[in-house]
C-alpha atoms as a PDB file:
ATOM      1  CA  UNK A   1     -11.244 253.766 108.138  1.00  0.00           C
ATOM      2  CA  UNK A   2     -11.762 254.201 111.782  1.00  0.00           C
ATOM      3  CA  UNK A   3     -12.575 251.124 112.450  1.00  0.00           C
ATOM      4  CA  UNK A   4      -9.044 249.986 112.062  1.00  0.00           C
ATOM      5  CA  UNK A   5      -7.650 251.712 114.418  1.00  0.00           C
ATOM      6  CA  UNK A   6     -10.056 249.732 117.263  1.00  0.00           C
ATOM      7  CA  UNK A   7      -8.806 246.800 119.137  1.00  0.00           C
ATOM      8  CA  UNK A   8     -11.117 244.119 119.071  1.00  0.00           C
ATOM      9  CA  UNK A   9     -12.800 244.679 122.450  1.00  0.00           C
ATOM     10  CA  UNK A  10     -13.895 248.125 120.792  1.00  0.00           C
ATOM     11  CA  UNK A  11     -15.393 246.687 117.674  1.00  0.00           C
ATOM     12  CA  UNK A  12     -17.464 243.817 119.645  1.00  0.00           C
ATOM     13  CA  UNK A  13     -19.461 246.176 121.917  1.00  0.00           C
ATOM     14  CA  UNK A  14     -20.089 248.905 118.979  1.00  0.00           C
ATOM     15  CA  UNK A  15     -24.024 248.625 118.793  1.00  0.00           C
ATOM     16  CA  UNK A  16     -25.505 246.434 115.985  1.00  0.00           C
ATOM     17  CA  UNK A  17     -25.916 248.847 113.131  1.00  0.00           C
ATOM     18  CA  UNK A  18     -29.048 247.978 110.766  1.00  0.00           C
ATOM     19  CA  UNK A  19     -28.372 246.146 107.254  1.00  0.00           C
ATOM     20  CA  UNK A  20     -28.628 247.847 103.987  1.00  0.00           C
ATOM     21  CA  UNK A  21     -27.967 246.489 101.067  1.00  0.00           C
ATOM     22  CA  UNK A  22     -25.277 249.023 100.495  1.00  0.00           C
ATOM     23  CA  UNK A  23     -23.432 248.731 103.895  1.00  0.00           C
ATOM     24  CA  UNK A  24     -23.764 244.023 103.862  1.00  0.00           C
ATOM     25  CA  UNK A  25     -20.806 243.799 102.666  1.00  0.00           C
ATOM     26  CA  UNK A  26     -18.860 246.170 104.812  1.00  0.00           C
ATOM     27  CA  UNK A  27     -16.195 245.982 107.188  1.00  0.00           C
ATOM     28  CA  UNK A  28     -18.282 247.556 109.915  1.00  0.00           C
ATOM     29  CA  UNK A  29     -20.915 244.411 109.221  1.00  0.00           C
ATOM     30  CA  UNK A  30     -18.492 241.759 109.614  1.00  0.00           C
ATOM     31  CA  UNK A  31     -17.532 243.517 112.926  1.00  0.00           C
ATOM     32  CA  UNK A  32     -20.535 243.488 114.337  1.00  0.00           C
ATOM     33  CA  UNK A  33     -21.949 240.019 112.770  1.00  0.00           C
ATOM     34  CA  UNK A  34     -20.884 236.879 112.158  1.00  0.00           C
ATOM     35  CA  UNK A  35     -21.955 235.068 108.678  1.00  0.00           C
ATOM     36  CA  UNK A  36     -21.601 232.161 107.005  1.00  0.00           C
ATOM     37  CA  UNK A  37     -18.220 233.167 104.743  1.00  0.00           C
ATOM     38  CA  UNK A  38     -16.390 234.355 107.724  1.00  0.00           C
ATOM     39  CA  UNK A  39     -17.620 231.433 110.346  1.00  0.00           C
ATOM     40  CA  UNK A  40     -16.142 229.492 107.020  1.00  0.00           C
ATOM     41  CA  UNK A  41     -12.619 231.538 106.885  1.00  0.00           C
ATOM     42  CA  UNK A  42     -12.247 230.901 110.613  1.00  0.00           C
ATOM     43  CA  UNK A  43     -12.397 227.512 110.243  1.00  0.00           C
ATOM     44  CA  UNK A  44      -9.577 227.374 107.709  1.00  0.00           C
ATOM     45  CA  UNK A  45      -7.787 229.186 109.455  1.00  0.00           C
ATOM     46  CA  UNK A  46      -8.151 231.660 112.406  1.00  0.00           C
ATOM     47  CA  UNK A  47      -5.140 233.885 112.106  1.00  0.00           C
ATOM     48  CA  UNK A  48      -5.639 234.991 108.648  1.00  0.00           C
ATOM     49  CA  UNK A  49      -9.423 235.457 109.278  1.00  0.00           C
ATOM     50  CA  UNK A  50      -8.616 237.799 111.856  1.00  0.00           C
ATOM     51  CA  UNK A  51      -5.557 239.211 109.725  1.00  0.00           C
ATOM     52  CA  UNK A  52      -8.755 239.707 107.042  1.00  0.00           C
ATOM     53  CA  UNK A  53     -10.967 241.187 109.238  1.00  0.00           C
ATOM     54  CA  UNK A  54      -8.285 243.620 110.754  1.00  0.00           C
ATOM     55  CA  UNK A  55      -7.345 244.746 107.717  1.00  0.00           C
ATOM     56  CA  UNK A  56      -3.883 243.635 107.876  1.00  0.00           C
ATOM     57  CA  UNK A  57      -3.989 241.183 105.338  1.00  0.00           C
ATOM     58  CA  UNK A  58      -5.446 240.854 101.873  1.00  0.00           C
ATOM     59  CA  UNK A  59      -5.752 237.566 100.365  1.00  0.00           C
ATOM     60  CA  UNK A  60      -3.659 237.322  96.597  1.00  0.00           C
ATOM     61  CA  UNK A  61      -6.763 235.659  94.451  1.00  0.00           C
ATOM     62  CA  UNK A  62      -8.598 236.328  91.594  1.00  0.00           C
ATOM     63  CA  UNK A  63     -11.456 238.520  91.900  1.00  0.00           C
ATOM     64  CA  UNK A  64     -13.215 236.693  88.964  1.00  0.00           C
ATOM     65  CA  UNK A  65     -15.044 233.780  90.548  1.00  0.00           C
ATOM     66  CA  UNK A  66     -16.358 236.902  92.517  1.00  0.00           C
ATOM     67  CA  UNK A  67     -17.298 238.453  90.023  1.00  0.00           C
ATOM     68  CA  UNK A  68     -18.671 235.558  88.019  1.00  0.00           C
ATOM     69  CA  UNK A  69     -20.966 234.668  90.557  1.00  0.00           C
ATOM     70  CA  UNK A  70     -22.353 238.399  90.812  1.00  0.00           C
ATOM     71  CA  UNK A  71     -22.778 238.620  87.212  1.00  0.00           C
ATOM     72  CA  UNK A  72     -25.161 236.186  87.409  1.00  0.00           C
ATOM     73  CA  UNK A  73     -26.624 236.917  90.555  1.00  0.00           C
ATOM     74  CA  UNK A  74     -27.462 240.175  89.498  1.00  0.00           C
ATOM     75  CA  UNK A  75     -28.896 239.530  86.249  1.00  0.00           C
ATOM     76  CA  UNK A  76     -31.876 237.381  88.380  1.00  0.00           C
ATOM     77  CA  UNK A  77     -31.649 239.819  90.678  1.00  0.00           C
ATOM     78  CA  UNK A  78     -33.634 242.331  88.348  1.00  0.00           C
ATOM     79  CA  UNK A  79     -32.557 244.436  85.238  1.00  0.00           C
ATOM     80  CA  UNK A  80     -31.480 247.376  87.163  1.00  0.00           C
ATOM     81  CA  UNK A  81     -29.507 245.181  89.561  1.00  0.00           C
ATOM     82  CA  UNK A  82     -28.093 243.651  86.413  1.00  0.00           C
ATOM     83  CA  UNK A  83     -27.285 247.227  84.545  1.00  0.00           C
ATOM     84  CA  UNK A  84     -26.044 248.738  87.868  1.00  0.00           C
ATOM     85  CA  UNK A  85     -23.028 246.019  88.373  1.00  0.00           C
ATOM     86  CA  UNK A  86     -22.210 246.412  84.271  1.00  0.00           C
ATOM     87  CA  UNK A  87     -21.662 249.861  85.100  1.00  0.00           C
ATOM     88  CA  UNK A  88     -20.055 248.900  88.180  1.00  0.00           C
ATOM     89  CA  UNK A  89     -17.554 246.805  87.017  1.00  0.00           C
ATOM     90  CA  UNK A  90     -16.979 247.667  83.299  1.00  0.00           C
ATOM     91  CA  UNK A  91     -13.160 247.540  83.957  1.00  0.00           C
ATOM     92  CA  UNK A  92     -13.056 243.875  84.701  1.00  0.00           C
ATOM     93  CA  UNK A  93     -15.673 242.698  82.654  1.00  0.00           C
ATOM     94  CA  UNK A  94     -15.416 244.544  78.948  1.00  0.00           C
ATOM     95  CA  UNK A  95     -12.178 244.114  76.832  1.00  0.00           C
ATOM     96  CA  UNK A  96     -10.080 246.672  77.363  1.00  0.00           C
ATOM     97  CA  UNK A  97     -12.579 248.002  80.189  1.00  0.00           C
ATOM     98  CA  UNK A  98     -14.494 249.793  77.005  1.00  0.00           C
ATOM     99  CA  UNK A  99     -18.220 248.408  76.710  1.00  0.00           C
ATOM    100  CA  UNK A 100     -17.593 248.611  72.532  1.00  0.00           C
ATOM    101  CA  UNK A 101     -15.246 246.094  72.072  1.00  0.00           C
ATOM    102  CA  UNK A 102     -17.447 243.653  73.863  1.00  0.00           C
ATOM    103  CA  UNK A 103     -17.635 241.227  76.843  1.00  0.00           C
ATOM    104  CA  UNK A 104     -14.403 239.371  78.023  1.00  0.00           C
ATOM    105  CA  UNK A 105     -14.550 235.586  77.333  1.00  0.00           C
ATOM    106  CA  UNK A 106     -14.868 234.397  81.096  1.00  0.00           C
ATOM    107  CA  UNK A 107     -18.537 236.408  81.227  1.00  0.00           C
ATOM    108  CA  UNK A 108     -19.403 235.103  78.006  1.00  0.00           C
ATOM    109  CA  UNK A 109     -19.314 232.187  79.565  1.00  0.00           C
ATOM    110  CA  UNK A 110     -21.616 233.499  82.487  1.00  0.00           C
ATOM    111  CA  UNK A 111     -23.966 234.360  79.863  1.00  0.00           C
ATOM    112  CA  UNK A 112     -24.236 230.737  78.682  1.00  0.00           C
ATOM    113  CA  UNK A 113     -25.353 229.634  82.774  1.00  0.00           C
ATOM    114  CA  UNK A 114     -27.497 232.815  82.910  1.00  0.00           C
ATOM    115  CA  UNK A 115     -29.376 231.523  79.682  1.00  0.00           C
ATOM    116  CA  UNK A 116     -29.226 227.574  80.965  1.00  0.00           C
ATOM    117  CA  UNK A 117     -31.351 228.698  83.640  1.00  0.00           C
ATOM    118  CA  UNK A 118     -33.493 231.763  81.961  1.00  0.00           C
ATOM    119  CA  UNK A 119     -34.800 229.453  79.272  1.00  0.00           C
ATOM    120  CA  UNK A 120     -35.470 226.094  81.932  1.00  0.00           C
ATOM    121  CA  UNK A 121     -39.414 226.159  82.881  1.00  0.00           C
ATOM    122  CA  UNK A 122     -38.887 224.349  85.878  1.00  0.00           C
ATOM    123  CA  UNK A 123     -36.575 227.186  87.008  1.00  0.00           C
ATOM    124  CA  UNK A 124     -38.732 229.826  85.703  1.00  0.00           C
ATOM    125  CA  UNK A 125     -41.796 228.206  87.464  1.00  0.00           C
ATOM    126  CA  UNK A 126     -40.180 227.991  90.822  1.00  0.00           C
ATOM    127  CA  UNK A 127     -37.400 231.262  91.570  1.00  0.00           C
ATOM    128  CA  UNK A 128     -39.741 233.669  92.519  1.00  0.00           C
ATOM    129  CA  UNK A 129     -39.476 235.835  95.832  1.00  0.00           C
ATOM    130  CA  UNK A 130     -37.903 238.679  97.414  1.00  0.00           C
ATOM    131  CA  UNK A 131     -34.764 238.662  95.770  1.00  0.00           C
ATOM    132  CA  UNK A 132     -31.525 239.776  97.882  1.00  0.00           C
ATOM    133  CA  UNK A 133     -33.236 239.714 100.797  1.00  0.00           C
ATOM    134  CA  UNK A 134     -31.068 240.502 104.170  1.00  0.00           C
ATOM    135  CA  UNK A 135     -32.124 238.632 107.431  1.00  0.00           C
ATOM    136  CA  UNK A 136     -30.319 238.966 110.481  1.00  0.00           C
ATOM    137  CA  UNK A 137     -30.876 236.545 114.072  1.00  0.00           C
ATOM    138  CA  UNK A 138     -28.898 235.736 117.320  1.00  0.00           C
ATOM    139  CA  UNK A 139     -28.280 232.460 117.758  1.00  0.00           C
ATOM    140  CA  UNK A 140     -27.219 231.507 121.220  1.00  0.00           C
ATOM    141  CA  UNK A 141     -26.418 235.295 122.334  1.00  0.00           C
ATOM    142  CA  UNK A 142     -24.212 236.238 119.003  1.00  0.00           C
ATOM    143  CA  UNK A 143     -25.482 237.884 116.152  1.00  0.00           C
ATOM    144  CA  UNK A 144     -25.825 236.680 112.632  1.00  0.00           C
ATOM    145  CA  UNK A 145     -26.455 237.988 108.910  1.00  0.00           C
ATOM    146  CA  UNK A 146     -27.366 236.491 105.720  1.00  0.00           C
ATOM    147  CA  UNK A 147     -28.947 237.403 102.286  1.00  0.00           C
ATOM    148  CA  UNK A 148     -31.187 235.190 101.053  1.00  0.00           C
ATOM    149  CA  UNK A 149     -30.822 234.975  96.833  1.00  0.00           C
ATOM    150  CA  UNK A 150     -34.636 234.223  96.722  1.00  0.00           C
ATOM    151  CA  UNK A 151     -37.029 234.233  99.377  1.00  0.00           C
ATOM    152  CA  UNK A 152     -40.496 232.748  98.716  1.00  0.00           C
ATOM    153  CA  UNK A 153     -42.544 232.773 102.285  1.00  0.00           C
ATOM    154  CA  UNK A 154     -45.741 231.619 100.437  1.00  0.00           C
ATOM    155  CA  UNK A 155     -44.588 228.684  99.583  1.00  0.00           C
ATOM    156  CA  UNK A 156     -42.165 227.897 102.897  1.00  0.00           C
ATOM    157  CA  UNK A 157     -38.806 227.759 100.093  1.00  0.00           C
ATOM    158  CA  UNK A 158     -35.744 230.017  99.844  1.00  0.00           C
ATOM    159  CA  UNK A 159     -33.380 229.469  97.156  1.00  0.00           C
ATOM    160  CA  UNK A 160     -29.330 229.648  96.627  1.00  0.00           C
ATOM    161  CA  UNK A 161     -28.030 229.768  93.535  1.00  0.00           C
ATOM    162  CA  UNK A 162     -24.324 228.719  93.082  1.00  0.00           C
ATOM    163  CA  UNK A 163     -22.022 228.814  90.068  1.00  0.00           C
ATOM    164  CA  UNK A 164     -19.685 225.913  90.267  1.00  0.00           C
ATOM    165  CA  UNK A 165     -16.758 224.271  88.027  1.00  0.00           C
ATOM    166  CA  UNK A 166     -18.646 220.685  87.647  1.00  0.00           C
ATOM    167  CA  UNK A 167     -21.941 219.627  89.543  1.00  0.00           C
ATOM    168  CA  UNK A 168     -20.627 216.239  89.936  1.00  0.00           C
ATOM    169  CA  UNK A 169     -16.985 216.704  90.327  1.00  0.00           C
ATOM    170  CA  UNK A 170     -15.731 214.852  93.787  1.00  0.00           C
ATOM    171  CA  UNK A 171     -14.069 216.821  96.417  1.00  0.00           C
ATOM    172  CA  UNK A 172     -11.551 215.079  99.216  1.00  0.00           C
ATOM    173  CA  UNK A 173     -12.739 216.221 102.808  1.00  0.00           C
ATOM    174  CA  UNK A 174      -9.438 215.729 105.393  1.00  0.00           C
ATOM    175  CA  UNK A 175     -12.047 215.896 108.110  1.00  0.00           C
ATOM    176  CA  UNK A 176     -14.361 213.108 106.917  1.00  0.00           C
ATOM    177  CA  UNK A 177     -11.321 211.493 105.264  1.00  0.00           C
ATOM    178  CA  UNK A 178     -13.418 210.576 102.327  1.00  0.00           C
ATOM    179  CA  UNK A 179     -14.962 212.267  98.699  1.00  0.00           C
ATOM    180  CA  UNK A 180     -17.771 214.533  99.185  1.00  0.00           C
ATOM    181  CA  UNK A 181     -19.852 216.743  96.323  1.00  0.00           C
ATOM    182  CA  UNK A 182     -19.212 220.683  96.271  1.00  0.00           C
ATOM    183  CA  UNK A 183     -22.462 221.165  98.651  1.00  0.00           C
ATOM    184  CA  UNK A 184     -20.504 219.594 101.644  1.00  0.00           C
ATOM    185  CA  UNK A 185     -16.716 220.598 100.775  1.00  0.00           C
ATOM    186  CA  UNK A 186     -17.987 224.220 100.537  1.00  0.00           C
ATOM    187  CA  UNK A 187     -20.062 224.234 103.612  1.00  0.00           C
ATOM    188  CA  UNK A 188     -23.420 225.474 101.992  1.00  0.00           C
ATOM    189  CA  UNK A 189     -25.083 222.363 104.238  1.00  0.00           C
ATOM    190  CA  UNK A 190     -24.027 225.212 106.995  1.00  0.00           C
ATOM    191  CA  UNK A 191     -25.193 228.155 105.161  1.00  0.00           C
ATOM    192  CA  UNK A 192     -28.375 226.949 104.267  1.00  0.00           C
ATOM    193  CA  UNK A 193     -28.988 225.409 107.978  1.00  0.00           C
ATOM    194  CA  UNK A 194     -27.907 229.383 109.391  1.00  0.00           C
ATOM    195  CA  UNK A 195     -30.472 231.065 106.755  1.00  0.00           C
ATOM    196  CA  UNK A 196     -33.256 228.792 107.463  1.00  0.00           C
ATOM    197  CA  UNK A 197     -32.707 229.800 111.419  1.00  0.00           C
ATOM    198  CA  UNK A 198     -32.519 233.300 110.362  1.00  0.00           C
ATOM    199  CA  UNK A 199     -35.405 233.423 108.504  1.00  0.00           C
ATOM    200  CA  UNK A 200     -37.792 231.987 111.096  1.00  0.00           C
ATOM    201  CA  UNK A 201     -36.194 234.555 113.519  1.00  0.00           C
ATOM    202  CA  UNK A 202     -37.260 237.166 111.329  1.00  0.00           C
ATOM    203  CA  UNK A 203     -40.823 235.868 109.758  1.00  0.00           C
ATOM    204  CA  UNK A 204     -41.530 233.198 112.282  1.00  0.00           C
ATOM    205  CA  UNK A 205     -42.066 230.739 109.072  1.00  0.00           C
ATOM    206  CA  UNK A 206     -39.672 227.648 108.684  1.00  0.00           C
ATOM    207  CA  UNK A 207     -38.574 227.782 105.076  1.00  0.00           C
ATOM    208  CA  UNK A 208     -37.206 224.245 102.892  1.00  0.00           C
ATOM    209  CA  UNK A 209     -33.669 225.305 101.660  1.00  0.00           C
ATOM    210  CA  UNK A 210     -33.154 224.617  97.719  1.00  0.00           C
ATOM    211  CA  UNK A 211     -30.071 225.458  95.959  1.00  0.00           C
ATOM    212  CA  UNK A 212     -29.969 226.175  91.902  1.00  0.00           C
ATOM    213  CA  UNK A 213     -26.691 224.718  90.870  1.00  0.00           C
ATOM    214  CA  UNK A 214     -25.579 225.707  87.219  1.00  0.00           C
ATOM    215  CA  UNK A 215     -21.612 224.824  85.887  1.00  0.00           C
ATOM    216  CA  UNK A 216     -19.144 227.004  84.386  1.00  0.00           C
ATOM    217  CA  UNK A 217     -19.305 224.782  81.634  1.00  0.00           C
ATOM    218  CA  UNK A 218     -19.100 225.412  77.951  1.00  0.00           C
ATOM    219  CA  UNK A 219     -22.186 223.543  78.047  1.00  0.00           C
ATOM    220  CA  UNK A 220     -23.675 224.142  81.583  1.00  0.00           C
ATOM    221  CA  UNK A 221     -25.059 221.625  83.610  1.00  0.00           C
ATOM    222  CA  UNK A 222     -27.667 222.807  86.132  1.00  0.00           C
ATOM    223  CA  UNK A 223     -29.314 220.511  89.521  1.00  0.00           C
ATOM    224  CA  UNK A 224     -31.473 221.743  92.126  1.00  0.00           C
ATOM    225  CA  UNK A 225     -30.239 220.279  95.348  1.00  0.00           C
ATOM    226  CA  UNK A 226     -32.609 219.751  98.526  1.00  0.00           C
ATOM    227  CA  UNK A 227     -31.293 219.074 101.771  1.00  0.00           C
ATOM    228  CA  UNK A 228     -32.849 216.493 105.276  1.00  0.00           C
ATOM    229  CA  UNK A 229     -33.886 218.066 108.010  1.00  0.00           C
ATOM    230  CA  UNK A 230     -31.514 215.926 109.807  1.00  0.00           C
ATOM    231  CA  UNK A 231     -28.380 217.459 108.457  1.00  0.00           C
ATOM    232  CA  UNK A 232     -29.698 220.787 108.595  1.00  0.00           C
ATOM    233  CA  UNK A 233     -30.124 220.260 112.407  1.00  0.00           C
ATOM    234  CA  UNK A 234     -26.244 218.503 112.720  1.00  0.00           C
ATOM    235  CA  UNK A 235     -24.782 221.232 110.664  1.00  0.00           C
ATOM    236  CA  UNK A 236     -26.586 224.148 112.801  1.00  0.00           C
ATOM    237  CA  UNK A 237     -25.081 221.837 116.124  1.00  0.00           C
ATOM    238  CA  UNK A 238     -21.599 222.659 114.335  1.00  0.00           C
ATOM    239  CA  UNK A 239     -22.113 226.339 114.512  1.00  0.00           C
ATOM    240  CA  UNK A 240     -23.889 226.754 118.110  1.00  0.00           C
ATOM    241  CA  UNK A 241     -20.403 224.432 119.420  1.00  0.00           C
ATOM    242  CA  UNK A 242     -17.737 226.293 117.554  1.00  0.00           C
ATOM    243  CA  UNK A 243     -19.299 230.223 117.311  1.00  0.00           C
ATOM    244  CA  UNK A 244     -18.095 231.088 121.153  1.00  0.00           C
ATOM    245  CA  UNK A 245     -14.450 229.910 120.177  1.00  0.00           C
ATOM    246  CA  UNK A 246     -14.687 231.877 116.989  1.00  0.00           C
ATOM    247  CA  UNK A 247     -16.143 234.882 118.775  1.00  0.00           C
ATOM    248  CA  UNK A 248     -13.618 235.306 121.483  1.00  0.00           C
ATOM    249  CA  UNK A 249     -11.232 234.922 118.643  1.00  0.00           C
ATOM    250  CA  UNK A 250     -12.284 238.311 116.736  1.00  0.00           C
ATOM    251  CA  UNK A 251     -13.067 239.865 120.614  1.00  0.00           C
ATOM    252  CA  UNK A 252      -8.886 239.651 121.358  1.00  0.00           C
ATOM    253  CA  UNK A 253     -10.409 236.975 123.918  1.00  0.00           C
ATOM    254  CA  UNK A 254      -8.513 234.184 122.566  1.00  0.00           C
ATOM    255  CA  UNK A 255      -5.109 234.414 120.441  1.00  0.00           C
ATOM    256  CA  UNK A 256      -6.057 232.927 116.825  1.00  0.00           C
ATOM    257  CA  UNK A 257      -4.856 229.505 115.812  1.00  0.00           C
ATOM    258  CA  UNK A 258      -2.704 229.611 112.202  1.00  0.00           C
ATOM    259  CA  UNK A 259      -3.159 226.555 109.916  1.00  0.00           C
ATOM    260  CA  UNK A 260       0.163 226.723 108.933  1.00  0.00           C
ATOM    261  CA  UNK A 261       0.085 225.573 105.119  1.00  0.00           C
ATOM    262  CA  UNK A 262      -2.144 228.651 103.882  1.00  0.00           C
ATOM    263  CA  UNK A 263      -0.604 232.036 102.306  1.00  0.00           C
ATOM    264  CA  UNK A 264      -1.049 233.982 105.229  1.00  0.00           C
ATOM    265  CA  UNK A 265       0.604 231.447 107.452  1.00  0.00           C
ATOM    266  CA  UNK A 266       3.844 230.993 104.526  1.00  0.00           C
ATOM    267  CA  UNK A 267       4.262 234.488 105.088  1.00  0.00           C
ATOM    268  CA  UNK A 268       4.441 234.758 108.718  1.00  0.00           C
ATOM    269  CA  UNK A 269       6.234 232.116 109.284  1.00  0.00           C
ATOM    270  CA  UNK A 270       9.379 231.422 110.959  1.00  0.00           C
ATOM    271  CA  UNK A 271      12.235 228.210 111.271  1.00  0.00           C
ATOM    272  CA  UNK A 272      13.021 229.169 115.043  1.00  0.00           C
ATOM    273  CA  UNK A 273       9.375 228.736 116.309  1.00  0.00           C
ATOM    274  CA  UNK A 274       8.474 225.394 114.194  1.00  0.00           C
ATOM    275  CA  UNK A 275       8.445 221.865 114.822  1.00  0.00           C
ATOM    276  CA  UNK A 276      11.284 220.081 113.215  1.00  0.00           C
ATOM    277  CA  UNK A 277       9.474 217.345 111.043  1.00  0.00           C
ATOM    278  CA  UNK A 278      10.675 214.203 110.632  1.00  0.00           C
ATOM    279  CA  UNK A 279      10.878 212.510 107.052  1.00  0.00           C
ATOM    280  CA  UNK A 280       7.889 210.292 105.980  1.00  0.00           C
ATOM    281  CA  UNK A 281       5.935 212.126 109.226  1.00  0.00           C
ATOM    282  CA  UNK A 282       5.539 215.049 106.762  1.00  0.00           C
ATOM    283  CA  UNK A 283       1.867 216.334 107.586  1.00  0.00           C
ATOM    284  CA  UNK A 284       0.121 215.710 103.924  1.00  0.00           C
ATOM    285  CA  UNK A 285      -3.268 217.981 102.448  1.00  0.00           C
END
């Protein structure tokens, strides 16, 4: 890809290309915009971000929470949507990648959260929208993207849905220094607070955010989580502070920051430019 071959400089001041569903996800995209799952990856950790985004690194993980959550995406998405990423994917999701011997057992189980929430009235009765629905905003002179899982402007309410291992399962936060629930460890406070900005940037209408929780359970539990407008305002603070420092970052402004502990970091890293640690100073996760 071209693209590569651009220092950083080059790929900020490319003009903002217009959002399709086909080109969201591309690397040209996350050039020219910034979204919640790469404002995210920065904050774990800037140099493999960047690595990421340069192409120069790809992480070693398991497509197949990926995928699980786009099974079921696409399946409320609409029946084409649905039929399209079967297709798509028939490798990774069929035994054997043949359609004939049947579904693999992980998206058996996404069948069981697709059905929790097909057959629930009160989740029947309230997803309706635009589905998939790509908005786009500046906030304080960078650009942003999102797409919106359900968009209902009549009734002021998007909606996220998220596929989790346990609704209730407690998560340690080393910035908090305390337990928090998957909503906070996974930053969707942030996400929803950046889609309910871009939405009113791009319809003028403040929308409530609500996300549709449902767990990879063999019985799934499901929870429809609202959030104040308090912590939507804090968690929007967060971004307007710690975007610039993030931006200059992927301009070639500012050299990134490793975290030192992650896979891209283990791999890079080297005995003559470390800090000797001393024992029972060891930093701890």
């Amino acid at each position: 890809m071209v693209l590569k071959n651009m220092n950083n400089k080059e790929h900020s001041s490319t003009k903002s290309m217009t959002l399709t569903a086909s080109n969201y996800y591309s690397n040209d995209a996350n050039w020219q915009y910034r979204s919640k799952s790469q404002y995210w990856s920065f904050l774990q950790c800037e140099a493999r971000a960047l690595a990421e985004l340069k192409g120069e690194y790809q992480p070693n993980c398991s497509l197949k929470p990926l995928l699980f959550g786009n099974y079921l995406h696409s399946y409320f998405e609409s029946k084409k949507a649905h039929q399209e990423f079967l297709d798509e994917h028939e490798k990774e999701l069929y035994k054997y990648g043949n359609k004939e011997k049947g579904i693999k057992k992980d998206f058996k189980l996404a069948d069981k959260c697709i059905q929790a929430l097909a057959n629930d009235a009160g989740f029947k009765a309230l997803y309706k929208g635009d589905k998939e629905k790509i908005v786009t905003g500046n906030i304080d002179g960078i650009e942003w993207m999102g797409k919106i899982d359900c968009l209902d402007l009549k009734h002021k309410r998007f909606y996220d849905l998220k596929t989790v291992d346990s609704i209730h399962k407690k998560h340690w936060n080393n910035e908090l220094h305390e337990y928090t629930d998957f909503v906070i460890a996974s930053g969707y406070d942030t996400q929803m607070a950046i889609y309910q900005e871009l939405i009113y940037q791009t319809f003028g209408i403040k929308c409530d955010p609500l996300i549709v929780a449902v767990s990879k359970q063999d019985t799934p539990d499901k929870a429809i989580i609202k959030f104040g407008e308090r912590d939507l305002q804090e968690a929007l603070n967060d971004v307007r502070m710690k975007q610039e420092h993030i931006n200059k970052v992927i301009n070639g402004e500012v050299a990134p920051t490793g975290c030192g502990t992650c896979e891209y970091c283990r791999m890079n890293k080297s005995l003559m430019d470390m800090q000797i640690e001393t024992a029972g100073q060891i930093r701890l996760e």
